[in-house]
N, C-alpha and C. Protein backbone atom coordinates (compact mmCIF):
# COMPACT_ATOMS: atom_id res chain seq x y z
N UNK A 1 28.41 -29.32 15.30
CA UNK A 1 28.70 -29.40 16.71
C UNK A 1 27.40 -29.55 17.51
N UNK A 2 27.10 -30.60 18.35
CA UNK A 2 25.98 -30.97 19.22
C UNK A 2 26.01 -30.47 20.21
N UNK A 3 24.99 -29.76 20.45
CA UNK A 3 25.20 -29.28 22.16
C UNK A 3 24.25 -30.03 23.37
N UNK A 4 24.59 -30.48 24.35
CA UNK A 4 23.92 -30.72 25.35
C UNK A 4 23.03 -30.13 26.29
N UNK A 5 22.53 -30.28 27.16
CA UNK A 5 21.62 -29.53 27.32
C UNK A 5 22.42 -28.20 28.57
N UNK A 6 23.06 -28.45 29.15
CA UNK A 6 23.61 -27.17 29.96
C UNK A 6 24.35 -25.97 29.07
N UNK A 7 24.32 -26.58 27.70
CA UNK A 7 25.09 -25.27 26.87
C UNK A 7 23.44 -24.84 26.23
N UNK A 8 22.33 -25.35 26.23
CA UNK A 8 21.08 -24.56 25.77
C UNK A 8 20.44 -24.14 27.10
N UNK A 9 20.54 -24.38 28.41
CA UNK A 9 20.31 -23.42 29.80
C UNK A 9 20.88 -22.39 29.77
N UNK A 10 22.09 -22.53 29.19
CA UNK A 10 23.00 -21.21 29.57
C UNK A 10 22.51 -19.90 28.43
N UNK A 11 22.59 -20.84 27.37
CA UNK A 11 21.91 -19.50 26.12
C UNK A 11 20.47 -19.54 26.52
N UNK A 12 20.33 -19.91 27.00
CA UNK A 12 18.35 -19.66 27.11
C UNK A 12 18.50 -18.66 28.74
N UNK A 13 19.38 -18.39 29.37
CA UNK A 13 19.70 -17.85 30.55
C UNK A 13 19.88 -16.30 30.03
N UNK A 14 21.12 -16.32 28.92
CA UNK A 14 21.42 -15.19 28.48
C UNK A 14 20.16 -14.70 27.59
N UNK A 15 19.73 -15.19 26.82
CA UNK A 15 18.98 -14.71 25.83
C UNK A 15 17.74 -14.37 26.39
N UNK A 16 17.11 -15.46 27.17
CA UNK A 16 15.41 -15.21 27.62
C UNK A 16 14.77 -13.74 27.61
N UNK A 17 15.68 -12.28 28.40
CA UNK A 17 15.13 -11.25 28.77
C UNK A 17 15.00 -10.34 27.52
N UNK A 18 16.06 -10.22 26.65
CA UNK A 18 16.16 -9.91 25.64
C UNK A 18 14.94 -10.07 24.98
N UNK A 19 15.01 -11.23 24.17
CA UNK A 19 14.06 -11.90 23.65
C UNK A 19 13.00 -11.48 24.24
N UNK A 20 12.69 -11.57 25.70
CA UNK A 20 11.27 -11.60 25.54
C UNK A 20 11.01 -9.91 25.64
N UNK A 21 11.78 -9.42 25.86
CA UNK A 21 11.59 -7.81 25.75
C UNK A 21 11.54 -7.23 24.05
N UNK A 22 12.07 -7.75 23.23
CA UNK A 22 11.98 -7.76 21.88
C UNK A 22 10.44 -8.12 21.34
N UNK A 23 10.11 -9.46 21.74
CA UNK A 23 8.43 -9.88 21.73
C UNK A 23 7.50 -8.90 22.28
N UNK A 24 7.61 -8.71 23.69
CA UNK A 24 6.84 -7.98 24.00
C UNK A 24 6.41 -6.39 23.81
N UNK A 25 7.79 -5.54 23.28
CA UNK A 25 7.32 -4.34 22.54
C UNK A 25 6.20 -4.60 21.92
N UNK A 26 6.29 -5.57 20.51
CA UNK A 26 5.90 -5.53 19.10
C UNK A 26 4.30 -6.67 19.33
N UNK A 27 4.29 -7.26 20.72
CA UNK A 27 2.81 -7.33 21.07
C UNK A 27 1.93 -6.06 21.95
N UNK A 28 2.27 -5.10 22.13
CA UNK A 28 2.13 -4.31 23.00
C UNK A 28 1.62 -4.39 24.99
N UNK A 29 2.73 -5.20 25.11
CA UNK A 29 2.91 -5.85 26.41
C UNK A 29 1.95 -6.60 26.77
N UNK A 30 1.37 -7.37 25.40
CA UNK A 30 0.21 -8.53 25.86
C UNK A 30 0.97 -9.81 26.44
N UNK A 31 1.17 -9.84 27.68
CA UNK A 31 1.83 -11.19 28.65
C UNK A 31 1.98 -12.30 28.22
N UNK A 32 0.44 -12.74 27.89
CA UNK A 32 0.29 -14.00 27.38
C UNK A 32 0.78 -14.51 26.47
N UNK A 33 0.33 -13.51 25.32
CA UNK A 33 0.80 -13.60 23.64
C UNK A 33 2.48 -13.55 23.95
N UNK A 34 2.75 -12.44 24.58
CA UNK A 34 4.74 -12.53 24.38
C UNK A 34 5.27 -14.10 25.04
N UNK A 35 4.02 -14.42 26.04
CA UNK A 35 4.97 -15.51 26.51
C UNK A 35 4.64 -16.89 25.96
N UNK A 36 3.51 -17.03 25.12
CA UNK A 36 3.40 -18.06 24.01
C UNK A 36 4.64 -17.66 23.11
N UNK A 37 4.27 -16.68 22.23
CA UNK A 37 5.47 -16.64 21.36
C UNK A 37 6.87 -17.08 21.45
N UNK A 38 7.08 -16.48 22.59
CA UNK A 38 8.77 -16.75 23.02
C UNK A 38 8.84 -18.06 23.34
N UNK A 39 7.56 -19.00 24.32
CA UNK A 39 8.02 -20.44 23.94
C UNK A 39 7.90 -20.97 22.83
N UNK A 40 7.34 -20.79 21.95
CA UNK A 40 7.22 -21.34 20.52
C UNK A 40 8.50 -21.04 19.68
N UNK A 41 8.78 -19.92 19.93
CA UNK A 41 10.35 -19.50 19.50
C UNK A 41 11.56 -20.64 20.05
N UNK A 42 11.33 -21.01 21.34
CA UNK A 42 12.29 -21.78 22.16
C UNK A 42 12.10 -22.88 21.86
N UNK A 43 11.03 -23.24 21.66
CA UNK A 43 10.65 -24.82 21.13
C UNK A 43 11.67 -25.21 20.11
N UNK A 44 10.80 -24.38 18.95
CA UNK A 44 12.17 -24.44 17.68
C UNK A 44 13.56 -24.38 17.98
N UNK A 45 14.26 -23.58 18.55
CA UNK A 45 15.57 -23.46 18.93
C UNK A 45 15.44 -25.18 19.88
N UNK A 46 15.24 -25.58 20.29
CA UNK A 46 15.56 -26.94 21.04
C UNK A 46 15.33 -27.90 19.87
N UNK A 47 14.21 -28.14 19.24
CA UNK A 47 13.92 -28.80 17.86
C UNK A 47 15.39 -29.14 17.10
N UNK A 48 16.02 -27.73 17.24
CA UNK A 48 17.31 -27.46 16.24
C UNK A 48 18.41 -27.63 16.15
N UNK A 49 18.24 -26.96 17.73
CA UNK A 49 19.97 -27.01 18.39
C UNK A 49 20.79 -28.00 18.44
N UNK A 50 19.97 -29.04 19.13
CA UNK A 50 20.76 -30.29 19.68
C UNK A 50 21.41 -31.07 18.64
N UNK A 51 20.53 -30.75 17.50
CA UNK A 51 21.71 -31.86 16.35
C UNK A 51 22.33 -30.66 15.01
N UNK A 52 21.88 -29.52 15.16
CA UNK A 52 22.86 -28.70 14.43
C UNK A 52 23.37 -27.71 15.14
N UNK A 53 23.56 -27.82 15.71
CA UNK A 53 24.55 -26.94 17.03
C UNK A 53 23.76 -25.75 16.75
N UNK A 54 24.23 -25.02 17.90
CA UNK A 54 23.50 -23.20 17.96
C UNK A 54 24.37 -22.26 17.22
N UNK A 55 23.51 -21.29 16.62
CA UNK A 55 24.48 -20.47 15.58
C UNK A 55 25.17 -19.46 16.54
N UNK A 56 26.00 -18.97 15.28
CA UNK A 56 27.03 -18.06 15.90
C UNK A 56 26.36 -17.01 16.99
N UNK A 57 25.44 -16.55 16.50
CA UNK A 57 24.61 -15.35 17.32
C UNK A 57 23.37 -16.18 17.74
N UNK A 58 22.87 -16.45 19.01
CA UNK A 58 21.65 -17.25 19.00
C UNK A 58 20.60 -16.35 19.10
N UNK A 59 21.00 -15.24 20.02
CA UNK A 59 19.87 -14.46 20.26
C UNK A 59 19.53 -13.47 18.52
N UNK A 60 20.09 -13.26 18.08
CA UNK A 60 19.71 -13.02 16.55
C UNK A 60 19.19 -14.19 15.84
N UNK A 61 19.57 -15.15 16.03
CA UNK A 61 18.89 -16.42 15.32
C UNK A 61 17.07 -16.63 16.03
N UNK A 62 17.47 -16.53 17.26
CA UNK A 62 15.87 -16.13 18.11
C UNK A 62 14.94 -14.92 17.51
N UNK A 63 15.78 -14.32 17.37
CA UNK A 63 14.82 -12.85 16.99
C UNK A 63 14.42 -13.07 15.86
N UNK A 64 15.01 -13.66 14.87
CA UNK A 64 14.41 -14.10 13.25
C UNK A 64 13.34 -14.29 13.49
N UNK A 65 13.54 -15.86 14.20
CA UNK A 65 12.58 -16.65 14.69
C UNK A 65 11.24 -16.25 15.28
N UNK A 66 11.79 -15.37 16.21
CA UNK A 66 10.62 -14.91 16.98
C UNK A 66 9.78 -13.96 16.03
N UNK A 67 10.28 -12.98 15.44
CA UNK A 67 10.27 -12.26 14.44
C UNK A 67 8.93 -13.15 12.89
N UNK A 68 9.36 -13.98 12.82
CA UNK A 68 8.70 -14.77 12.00
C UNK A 68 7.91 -15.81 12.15
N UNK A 69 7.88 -15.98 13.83
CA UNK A 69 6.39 -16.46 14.62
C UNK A 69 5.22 -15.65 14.52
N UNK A 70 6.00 -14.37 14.84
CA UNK A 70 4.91 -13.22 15.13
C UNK A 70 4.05 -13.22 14.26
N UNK A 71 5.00 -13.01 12.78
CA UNK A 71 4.32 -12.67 11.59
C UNK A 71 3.11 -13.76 11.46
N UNK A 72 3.46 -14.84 11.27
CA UNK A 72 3.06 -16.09 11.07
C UNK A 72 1.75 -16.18 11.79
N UNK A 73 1.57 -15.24 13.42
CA UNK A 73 0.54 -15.21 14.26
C UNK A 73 -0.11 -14.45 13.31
N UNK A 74 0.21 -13.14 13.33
CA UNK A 74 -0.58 -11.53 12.79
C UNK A 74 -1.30 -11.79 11.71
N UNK A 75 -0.44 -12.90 10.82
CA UNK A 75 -1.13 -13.31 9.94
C UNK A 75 -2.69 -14.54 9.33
N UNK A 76 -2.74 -15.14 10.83
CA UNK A 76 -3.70 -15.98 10.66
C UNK A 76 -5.11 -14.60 11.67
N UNK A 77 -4.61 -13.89 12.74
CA UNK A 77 -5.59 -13.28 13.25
C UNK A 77 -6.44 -12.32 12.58
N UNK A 78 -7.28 -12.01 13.08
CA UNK A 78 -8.03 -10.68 12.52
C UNK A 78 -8.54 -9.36 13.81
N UNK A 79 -7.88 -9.23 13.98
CA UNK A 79 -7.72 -8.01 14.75
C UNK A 79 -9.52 -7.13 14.77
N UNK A 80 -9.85 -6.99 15.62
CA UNK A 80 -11.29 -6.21 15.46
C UNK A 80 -11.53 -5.04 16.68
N UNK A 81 -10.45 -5.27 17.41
CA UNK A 81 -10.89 -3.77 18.33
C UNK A 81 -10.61 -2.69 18.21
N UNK A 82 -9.66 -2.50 17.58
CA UNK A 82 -9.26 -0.87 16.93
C UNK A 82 -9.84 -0.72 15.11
N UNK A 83 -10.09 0.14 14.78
CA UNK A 83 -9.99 0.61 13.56
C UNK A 83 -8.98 1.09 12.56
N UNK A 84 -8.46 0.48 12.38
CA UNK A 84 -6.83 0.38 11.35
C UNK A 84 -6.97 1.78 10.73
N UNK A 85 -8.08 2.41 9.94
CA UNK A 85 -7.90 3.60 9.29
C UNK A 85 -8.33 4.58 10.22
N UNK A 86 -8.33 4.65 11.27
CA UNK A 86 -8.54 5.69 12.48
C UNK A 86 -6.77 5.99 13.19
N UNK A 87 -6.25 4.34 12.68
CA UNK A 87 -4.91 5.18 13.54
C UNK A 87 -3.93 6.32 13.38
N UNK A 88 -3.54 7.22 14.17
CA UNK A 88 -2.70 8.32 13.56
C UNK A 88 -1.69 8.13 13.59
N UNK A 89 -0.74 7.02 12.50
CA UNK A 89 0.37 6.43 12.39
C UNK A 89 1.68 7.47 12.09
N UNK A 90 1.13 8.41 11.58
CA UNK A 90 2.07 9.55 11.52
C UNK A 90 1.91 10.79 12.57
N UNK A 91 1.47 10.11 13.46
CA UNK A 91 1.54 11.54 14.74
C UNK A 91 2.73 10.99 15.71
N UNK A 92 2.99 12.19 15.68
CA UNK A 92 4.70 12.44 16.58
C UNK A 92 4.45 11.13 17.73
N UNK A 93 3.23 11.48 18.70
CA UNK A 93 3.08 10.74 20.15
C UNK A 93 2.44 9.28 19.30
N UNK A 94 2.27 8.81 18.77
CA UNK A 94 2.03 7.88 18.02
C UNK A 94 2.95 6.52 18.57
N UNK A 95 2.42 5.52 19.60
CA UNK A 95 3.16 4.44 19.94
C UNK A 95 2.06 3.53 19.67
N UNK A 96 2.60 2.71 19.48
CA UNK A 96 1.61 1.01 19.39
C UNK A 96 2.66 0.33 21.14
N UNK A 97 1.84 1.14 21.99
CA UNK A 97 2.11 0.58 23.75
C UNK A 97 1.20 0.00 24.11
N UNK A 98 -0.24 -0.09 23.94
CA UNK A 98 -0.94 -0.94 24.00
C UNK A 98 -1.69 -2.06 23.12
N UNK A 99 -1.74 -3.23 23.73
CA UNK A 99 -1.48 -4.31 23.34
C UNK A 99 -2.82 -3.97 21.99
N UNK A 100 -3.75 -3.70 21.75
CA UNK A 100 -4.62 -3.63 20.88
C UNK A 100 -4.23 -2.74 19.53
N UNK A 101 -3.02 -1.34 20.34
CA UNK A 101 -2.78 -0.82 18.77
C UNK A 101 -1.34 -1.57 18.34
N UNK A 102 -0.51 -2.30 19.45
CA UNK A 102 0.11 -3.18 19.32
C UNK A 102 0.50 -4.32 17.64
N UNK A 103 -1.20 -5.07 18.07
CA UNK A 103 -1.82 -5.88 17.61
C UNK A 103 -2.03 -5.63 15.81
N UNK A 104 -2.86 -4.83 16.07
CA UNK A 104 -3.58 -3.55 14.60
C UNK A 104 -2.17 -3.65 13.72
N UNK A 105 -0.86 -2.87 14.32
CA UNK A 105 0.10 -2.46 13.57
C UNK A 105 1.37 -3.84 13.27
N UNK A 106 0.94 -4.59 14.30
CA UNK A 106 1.61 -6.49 13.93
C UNK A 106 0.83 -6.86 12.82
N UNK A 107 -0.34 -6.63 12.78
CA UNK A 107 -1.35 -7.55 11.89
C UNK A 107 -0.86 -6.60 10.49
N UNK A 108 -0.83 -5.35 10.40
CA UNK A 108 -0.67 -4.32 9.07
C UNK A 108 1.18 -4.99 8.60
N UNK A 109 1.43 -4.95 9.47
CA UNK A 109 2.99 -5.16 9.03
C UNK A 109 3.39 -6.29 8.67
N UNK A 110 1.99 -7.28 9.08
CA UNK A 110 2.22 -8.93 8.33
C UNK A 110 2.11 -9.10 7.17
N UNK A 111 1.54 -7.68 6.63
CA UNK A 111 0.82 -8.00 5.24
C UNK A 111 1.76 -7.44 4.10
N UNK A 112 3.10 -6.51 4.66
CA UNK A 112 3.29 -5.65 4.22
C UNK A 112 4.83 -6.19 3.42
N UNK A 113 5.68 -5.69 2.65
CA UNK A 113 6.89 -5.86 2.11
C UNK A 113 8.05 -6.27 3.58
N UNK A 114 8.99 -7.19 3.57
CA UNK A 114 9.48 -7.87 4.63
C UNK A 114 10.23 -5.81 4.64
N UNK A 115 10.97 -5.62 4.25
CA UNK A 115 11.62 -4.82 3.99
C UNK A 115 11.04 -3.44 4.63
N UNK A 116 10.11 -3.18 4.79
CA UNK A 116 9.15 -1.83 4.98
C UNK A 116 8.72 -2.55 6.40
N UNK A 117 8.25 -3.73 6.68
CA UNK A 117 7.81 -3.63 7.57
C UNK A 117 9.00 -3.59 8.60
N UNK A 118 10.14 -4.33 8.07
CA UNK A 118 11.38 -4.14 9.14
C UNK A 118 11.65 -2.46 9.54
N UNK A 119 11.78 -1.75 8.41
CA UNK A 119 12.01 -0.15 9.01
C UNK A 119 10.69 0.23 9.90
N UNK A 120 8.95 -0.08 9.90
CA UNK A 120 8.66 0.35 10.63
C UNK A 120 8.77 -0.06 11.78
N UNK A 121 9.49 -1.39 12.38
CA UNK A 121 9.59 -1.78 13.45
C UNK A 121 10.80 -1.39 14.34
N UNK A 122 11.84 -1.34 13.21
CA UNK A 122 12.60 0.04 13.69
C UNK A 122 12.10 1.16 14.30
N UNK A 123 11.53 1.88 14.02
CA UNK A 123 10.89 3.22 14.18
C UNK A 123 10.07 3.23 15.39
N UNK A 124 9.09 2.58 14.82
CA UNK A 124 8.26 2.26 16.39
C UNK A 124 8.04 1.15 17.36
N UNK A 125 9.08 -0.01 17.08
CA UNK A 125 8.82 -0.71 18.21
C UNK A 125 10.38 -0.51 18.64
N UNK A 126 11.74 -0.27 18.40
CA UNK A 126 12.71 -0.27 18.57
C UNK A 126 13.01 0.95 19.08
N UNK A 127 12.19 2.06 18.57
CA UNK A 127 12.44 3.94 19.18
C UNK A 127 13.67 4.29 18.05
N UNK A 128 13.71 3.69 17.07
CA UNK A 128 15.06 4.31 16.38
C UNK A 128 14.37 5.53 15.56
N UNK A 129 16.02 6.59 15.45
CA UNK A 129 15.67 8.03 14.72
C UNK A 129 15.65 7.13 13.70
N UNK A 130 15.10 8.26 12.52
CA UNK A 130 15.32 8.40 10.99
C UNK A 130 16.62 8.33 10.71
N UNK A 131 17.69 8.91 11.50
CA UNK A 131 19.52 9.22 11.57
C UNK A 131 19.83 7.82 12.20
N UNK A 132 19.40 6.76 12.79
CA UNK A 132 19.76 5.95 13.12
C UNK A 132 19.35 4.63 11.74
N UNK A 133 18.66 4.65 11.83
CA UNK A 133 17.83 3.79 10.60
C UNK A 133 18.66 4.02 9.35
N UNK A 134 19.27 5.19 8.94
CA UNK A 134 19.47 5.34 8.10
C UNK A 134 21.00 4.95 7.54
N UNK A 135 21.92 5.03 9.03
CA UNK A 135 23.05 4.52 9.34
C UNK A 135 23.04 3.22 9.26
N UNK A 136 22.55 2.74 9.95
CA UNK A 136 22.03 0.95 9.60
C UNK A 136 21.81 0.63 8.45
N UNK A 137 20.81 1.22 7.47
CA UNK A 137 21.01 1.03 6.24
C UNK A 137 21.92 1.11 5.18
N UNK A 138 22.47 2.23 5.73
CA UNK A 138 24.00 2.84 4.75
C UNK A 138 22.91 3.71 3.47
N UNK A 139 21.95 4.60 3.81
CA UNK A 139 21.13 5.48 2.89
C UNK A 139 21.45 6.66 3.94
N UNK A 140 21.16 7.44 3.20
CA UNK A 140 20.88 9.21 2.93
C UNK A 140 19.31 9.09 4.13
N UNK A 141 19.58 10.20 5.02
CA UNK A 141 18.14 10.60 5.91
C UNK A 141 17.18 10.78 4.78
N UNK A 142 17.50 11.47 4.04
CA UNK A 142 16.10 11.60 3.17
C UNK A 142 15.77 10.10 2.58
N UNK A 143 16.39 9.33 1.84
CA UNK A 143 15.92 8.10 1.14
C UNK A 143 15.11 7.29 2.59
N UNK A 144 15.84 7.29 3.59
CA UNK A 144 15.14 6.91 4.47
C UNK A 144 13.91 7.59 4.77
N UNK A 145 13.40 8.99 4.98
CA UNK A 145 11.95 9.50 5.22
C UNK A 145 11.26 9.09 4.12
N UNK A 146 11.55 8.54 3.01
CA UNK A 146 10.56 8.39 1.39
C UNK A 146 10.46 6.82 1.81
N UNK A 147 11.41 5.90 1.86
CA UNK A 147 11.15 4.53 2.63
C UNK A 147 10.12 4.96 3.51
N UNK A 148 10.29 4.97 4.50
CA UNK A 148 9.43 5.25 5.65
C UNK A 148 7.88 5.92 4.96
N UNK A 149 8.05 6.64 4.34
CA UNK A 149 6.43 7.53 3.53
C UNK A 149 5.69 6.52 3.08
N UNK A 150 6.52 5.58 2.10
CA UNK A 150 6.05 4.72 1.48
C UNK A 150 5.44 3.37 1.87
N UNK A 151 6.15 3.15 3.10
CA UNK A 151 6.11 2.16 3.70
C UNK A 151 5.09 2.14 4.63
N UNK A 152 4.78 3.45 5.37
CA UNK A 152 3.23 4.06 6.00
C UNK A 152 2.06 3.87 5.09
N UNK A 153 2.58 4.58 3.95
CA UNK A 153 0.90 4.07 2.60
C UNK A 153 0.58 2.77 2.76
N UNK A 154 1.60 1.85 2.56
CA UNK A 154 1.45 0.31 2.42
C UNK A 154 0.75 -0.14 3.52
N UNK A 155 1.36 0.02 4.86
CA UNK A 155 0.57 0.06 5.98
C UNK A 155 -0.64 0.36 6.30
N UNK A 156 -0.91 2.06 6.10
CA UNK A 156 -2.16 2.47 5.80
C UNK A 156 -3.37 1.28 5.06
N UNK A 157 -3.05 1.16 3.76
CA UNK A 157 -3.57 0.71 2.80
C UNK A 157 -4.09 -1.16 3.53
N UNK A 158 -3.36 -1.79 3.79
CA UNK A 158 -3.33 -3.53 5.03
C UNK A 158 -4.40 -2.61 5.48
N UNK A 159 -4.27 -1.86 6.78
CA UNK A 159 -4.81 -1.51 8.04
C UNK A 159 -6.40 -1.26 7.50
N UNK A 160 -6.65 -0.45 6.02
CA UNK A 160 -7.73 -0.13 5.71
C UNK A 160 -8.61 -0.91 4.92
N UNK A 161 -8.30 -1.91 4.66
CA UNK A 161 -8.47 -3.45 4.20
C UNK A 161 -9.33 -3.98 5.06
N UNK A 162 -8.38 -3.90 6.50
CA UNK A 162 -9.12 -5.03 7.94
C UNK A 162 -10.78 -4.03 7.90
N UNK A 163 -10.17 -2.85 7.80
CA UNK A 163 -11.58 -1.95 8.82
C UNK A 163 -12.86 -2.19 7.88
């Protein structure tokens, strides 16, 4: 199914805030960077749309997308203003809100198992409990805190690489 262009205004109407509020957590409200990303995200979705129609969920099809721009960024940069093994990734007040520890914990999570890095983005760019995460998964709170343990080492381990 082909869509024209007032049926990709309208999903780009609905989706835009979302989306770019999804981007911009996981850059730590770096403007620029969220608003490159999200057009580069949109690019593709126009690239796509018009001759294989838009999927069932677009704004999940965006978030892949966007999701796997990011990576794709984190992964060519090299991050140098924070110190990756200085961060206290396991302290309670522990947010990546600014755009530099943002950055640090995009770049660690590029490196990391798709799988591990999805739960930590859960956790800290999404605000989800351990009881929420774990529901989503369909695991036990505990299998989820040993995911999560494990998935911090891995992190750790990227982050202490860069420094």
């Amino acid at each position: 199914m082909k869509l024209d262009n007032d049926e990709i205004v309208e999903i780009y109407r609905r989706t835009i805030r979302p989306l770019y509020g999804y981007v911009s957590r996981r850059v730590g409200g770096n403007v620029a960077l969220a608003e490159d990303l999200v057009q580069e995200t949109w690019m593709r979705a126009i690239d796509t749309w018009p001759s294989r129609g838009a999927p069932d969920e677009p704004l999940a099809w965006l978030m892949r997308v966007a999701r796997n721009t990011m990576v794709s960024h984190f992964r060519r940069m090299q991050p140098v203003s924070l110190d990756g093994a200085r961060l206290e990734l396991e302290a309670p007040a522990f947010t990546p809100d600014s755009p530099d520890a943002a950055a640090m914990v995009s770049w660690g999570l590029a490196r990391v198992r798709r799988g591990y890095a999805e739960l930590l983005e859960a956790f800290y760019f999404e605000g989800k409990s351990v009881r929420e995460i774990a529901r989503e998964l369909g695991r036990t709170e505990g299998a989820v805190k040993q995911l999560q343990f494990r998935a911090l080492q891995s992190l750790r381990a990227r982050m202490r690489e860069q420094s």
